[in-house]
Protein backbone atom coordinates (compact mmCIF):
# COMPACT_ATOMS: atom_id res chain seq x y z
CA UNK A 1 0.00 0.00 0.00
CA UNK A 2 2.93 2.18 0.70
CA UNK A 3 4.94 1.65 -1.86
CA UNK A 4 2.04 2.38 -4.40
CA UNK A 5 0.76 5.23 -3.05
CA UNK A 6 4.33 6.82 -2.92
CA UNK A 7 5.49 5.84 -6.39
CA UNK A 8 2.31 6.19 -8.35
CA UNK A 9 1.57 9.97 -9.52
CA UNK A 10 -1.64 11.91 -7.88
CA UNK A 11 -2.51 12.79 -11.17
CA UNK A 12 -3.01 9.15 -12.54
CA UNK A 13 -6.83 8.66 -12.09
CA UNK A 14 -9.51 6.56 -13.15
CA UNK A 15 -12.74 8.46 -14.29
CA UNK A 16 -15.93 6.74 -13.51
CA UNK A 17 -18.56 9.80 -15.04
CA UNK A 18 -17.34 13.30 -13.15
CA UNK A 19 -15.99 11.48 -10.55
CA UNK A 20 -12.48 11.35 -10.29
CA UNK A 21 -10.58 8.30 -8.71
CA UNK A 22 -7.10 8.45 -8.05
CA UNK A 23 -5.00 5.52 -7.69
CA UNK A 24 -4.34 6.25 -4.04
CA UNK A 25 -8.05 6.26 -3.56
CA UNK A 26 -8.65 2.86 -5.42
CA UNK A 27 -6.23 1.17 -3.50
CA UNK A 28 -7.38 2.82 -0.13
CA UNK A 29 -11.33 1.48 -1.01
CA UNK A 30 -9.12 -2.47 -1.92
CA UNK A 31 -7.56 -1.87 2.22
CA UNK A 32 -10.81 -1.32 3.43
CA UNK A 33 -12.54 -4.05 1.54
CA UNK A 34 -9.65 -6.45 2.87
CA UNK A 35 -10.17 -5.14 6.85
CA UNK A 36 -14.12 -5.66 6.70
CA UNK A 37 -13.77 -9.12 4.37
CA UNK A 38 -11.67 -10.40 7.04
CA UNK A 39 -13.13 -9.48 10.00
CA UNK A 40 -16.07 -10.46 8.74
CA UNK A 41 -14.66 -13.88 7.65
CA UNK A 42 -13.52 -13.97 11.48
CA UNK A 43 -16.60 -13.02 12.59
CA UNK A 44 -15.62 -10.05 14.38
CA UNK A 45 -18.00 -7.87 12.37
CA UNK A 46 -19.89 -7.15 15.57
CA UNK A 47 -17.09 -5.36 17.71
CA UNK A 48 -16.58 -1.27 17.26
CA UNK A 49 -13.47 0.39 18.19
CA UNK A 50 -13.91 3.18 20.37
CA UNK A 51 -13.29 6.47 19.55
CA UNK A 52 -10.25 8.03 21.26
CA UNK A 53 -9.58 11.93 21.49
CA UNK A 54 -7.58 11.89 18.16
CA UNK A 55 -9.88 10.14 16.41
CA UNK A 56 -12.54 12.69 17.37
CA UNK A 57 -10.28 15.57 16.61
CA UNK A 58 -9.61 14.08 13.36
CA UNK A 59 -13.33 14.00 12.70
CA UNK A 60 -14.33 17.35 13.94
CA UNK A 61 -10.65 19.00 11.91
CA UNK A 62 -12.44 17.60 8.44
CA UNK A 63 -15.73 18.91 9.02
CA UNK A 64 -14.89 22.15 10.23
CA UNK A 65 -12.18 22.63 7.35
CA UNK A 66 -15.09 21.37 4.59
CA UNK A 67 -17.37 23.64 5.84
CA UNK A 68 -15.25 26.26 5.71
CA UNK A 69 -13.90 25.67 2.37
CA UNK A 70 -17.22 25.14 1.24
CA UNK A 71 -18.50 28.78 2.59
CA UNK A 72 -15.47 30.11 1.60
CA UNK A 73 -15.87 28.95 -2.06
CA UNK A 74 -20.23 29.02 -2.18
CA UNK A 75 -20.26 26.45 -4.84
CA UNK A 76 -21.28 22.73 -5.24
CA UNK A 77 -17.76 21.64 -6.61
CA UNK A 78 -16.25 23.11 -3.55
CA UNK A 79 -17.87 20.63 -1.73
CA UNK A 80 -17.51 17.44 -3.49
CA UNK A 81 -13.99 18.69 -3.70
CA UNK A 82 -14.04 18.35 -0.20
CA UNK A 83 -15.84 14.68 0.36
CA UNK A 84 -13.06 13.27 -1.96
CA UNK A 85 -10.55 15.16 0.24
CA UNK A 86 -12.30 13.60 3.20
CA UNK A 87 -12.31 10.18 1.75
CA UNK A 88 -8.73 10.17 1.25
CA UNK A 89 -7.85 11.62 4.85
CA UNK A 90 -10.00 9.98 6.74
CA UNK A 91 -9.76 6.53 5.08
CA UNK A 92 -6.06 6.71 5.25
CA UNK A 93 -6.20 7.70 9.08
CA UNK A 94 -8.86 4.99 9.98
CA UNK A 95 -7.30 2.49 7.70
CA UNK A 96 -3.79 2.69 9.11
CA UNK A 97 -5.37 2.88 13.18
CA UNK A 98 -7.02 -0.23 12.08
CA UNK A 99 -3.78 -1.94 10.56
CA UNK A 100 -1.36 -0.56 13.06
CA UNK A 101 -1.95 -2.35 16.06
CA UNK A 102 1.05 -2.94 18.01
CA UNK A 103 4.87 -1.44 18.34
CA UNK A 104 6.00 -3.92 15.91
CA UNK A 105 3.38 -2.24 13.33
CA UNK A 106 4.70 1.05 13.79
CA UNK A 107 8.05 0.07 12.94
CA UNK A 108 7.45 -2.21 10.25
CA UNK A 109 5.57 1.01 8.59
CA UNK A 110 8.08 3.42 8.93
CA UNK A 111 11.15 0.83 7.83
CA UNK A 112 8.65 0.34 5.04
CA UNK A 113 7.99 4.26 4.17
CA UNK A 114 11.78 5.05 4.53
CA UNK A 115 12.76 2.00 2.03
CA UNK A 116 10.06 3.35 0.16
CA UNK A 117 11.16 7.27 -0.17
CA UNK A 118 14.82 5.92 -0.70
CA UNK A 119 13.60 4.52 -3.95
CA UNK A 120 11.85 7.59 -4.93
CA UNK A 121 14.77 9.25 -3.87
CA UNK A 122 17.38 7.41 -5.84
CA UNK A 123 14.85 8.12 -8.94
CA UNK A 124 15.10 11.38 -8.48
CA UNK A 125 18.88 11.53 -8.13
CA UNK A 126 18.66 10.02 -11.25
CA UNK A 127 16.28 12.93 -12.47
CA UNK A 128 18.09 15.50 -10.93
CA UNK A 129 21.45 14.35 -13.53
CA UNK A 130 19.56 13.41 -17.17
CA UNK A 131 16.09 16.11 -16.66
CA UNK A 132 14.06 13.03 -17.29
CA UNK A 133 11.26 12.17 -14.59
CA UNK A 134 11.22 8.38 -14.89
CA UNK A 135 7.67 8.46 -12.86
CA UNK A 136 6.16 10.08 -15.79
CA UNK A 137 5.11 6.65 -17.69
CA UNK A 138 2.78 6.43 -14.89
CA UNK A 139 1.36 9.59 -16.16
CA UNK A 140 0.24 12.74 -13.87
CA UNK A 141 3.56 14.01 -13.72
CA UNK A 142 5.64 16.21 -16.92
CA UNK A 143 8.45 13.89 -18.44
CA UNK A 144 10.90 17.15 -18.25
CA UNK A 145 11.79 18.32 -14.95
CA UNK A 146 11.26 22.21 -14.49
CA UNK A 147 13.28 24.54 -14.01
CA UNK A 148 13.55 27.89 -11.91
CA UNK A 149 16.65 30.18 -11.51
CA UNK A 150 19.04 27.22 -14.19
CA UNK A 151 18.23 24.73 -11.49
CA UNK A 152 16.14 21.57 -12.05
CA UNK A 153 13.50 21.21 -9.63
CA UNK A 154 13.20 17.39 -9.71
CA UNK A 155 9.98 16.07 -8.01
CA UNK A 156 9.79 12.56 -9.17
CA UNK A 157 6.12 10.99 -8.10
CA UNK A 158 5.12 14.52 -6.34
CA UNK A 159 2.50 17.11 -7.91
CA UNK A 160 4.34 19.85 -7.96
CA UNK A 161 7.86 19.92 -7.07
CA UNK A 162 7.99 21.83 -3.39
CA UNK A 163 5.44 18.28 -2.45
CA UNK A 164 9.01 16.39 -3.21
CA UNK A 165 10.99 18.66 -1.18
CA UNK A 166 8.13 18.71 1.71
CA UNK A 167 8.03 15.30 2.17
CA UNK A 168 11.42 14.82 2.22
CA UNK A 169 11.88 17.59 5.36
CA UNK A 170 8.98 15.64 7.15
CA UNK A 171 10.35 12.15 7.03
């Protein structure tokens, strides 16, 4: 899950009508399907997690920013804009509290995210000497790199470059 939602581009999507379905989003709806197919499989459909303070905050932060993007916007696409945001950050958040269960699963995910960004970053090392973004045969991404000021502003997998260089200062 990771690995693909690093390495694959935002921009590649899958159109079903006017709704737009990134791959991120596709394979976040395949975790969820796997967590409710197997619990129910176990049986363990019945039992609900309870909410703890951060998941509430988490909650109340979405609705509070959609409404306000919504106002601040006045416009139907505004708001859709905002339940596909929603989707995507509350699935991930719920998804990963429900995968992440012990201190074993916290490491295992952030070994796996830093492998992960060391492949992207090795790509765009590899960007950064030809001008060539190898992630664009995925699509959603340019196949030159930009540049600003003679400098190439590689960004690999990341829509638009500062993305690259902000997820690199987080991790």
């Amino acid at each position: 899950f990771i690995l693909a939602c690093l390495l694959v581009p935002l921009g590649q999507v899958i159109m079903v009508g006017p709704l737009h379905f990134m791959v991120f989003r596709v394979l976040l709806l395949g975790g969820w399907v796997r967590i409710i197919s197997s619990r129910m499989a176990r049986g363990t459909n019945h039992r609900r997690s309870v909410l703890q303070v951060v998941d509430t905050l988490i909650i109340l932060w979405g609705v509070s920013f959609t409404l306000a993007f919504t106002v601040l916007y006045g416009e139907w696409g505004a708001f859709v804009n905002r339940l596909g945001f929603l989707y995507s950050a509350w699935g991930t958040f719920f998804l990963f509290r429900a995968l992440i269960r012990s201190h074993d699963d916290i490491d295992r995910a952030i070994r796996t995210l830093a492998a992960v960004c060391a492949i992207a970053a090795v790509f765009m090392l590899i960007e950064q000497a030809t001008g060539r973004n190898f992630f664009y045969v995925f699509g959603g991404v340019p196949e030159l790199t930009n540049i600003r000021d003679a400098r190439l502003r590689s960004q690999g997998p990341f829509e638009p470059p500062i993305i690259a260089g902000t997820v690199g200062a987080v991790l």
